[in-house]
PDB file of N, CA and C in Angstrom:
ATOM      1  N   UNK A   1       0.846  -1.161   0.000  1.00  0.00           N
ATOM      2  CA  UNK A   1       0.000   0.000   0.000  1.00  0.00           C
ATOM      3  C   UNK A   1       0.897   1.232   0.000  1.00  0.00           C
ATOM      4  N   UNK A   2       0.731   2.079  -0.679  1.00  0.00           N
ATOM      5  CA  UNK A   2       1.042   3.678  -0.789  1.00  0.00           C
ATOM      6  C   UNK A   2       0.377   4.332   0.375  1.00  0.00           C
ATOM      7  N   UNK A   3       1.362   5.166   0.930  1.00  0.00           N
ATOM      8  CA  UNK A   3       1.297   5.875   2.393  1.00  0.00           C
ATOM      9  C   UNK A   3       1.638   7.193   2.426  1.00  0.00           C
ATOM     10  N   UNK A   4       0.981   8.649   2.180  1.00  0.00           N
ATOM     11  CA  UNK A   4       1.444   9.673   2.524  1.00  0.00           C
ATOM     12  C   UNK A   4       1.070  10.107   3.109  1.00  0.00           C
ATOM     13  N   UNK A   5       1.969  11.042   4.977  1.00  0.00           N
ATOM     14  CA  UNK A   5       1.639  11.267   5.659  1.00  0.00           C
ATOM     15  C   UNK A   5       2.082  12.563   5.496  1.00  0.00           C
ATOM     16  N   UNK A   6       1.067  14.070   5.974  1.00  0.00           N
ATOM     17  CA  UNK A   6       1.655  15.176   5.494  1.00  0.00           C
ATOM     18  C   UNK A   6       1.301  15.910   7.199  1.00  0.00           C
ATOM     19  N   UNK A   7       2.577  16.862   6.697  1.00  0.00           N
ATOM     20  CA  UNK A   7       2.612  16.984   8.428  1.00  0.00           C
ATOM     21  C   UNK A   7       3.665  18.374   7.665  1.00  0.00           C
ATOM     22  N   UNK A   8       3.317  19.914   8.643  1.00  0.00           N
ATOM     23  CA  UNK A   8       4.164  21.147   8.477  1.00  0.00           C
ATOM     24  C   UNK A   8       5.733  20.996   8.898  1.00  0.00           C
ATOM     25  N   UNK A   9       6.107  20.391   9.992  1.00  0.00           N
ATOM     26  CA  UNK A   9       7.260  19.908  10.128  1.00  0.00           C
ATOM     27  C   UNK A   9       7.480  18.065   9.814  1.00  0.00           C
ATOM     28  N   UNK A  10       8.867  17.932   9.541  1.00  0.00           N
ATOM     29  CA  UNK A  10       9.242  16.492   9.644  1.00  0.00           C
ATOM     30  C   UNK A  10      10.621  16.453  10.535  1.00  0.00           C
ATOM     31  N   UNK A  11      10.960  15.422  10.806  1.00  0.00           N
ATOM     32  CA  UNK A  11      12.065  15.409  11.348  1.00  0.00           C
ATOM     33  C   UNK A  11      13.189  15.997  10.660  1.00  0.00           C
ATOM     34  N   UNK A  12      14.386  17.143  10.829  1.00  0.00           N
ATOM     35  CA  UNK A  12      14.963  16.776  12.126  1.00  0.00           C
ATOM     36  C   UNK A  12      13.917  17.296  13.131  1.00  0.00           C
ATOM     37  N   UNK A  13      13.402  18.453  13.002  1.00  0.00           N
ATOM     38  CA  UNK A  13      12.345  19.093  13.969  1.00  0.00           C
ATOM     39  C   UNK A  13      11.617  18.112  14.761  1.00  0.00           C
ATOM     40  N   UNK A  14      12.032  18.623  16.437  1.00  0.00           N
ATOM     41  CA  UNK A  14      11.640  17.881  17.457  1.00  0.00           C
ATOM     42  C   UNK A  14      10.621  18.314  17.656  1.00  0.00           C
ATOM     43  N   UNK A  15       9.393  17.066  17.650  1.00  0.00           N
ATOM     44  CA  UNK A  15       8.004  17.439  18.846  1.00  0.00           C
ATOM     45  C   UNK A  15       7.588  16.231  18.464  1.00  0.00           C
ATOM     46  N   UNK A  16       6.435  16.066  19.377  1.00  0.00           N
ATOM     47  CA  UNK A  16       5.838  15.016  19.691  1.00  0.00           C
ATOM     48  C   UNK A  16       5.067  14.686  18.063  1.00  0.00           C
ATOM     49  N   UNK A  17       3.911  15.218  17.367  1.00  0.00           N
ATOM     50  CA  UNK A  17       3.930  14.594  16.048  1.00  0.00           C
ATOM     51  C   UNK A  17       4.783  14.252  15.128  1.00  0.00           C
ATOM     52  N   UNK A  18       6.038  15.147  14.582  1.00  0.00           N
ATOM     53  CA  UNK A  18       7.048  14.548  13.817  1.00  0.00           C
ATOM     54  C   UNK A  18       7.464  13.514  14.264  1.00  0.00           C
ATOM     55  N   UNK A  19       7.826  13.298  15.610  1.00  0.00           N
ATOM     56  CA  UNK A  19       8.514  12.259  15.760  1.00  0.00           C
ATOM     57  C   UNK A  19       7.483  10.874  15.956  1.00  0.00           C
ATOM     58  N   UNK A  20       6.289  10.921  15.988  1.00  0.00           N
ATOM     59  CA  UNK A  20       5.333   9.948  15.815  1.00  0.00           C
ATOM     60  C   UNK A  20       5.608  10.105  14.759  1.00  0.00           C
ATOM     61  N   UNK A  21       5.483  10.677  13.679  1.00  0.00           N
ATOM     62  CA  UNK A  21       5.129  10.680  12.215  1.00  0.00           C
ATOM     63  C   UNK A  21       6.089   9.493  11.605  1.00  0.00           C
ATOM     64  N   UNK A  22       7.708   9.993  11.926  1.00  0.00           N
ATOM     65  CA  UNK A  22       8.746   8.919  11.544  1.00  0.00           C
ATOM     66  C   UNK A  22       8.677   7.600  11.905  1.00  0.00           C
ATOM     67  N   UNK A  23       8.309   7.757  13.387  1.00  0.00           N
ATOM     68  CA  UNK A  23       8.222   5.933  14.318  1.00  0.00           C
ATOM     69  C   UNK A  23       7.101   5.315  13.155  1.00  0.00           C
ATOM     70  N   UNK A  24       5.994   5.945  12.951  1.00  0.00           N
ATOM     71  CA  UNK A  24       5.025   5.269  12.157  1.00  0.00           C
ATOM     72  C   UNK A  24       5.580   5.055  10.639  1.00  0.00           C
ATOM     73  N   UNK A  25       5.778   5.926  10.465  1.00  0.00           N
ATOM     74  CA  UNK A  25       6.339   5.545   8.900  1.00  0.00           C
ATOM     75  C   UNK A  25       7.271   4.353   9.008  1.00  0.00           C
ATOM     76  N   UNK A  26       8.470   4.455   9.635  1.00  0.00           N
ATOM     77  CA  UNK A  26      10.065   3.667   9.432  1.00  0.00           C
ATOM     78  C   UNK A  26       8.671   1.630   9.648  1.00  0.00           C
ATOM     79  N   UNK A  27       8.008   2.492  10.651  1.00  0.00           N
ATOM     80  CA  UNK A  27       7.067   1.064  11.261  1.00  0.00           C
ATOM     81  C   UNK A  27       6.613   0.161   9.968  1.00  0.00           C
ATOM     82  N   UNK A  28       5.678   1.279   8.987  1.00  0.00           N
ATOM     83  CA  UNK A  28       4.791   0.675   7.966  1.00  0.00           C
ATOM     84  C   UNK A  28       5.972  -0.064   6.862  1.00  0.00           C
ATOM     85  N   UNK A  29       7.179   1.067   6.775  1.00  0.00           N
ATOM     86  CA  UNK A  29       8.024   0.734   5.198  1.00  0.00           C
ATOM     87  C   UNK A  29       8.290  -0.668   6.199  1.00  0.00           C
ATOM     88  N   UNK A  30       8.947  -0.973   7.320  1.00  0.00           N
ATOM     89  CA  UNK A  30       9.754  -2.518   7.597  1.00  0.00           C
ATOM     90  C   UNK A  30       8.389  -3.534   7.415  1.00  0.00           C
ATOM     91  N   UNK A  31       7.364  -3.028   7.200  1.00  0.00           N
ATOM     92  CA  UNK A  31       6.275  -4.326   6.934  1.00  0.00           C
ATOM     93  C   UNK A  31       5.941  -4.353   5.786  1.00  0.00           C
ATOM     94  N   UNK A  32       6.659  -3.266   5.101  1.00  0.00           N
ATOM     95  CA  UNK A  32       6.740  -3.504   2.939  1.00  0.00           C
ATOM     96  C   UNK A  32       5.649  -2.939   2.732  1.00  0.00           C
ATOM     97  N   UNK A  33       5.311  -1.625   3.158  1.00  0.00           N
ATOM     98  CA  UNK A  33       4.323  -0.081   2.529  1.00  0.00           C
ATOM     99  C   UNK A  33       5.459   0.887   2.107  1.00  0.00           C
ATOM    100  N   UNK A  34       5.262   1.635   1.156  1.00  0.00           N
ATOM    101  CA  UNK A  34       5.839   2.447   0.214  1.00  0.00           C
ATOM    102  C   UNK A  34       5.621   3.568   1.507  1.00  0.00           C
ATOM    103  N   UNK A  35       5.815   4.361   1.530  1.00  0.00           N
ATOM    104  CA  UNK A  35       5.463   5.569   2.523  1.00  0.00           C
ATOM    105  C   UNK A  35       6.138   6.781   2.271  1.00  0.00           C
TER     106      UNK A  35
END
């Protein structure tokens, strides 16, 4: 499945959604989603 998550900051920028944003993403691509 194709995954885009859109968000005003991404990492490096620290806060609590970016850095959910990445944990979830890095999560979906190691189970073989495009993201």
């Amino acid at each position: 499945m194709k995954i885009l998550h859109v968000s005003h900051n991404y990492f490096p920028v620290v806060g609590g959604a970016e850095v959910m944003i990445q944990h979830l993403s890095e999560g979906l691509a190691q189970r073989g989603h495009v993201v």
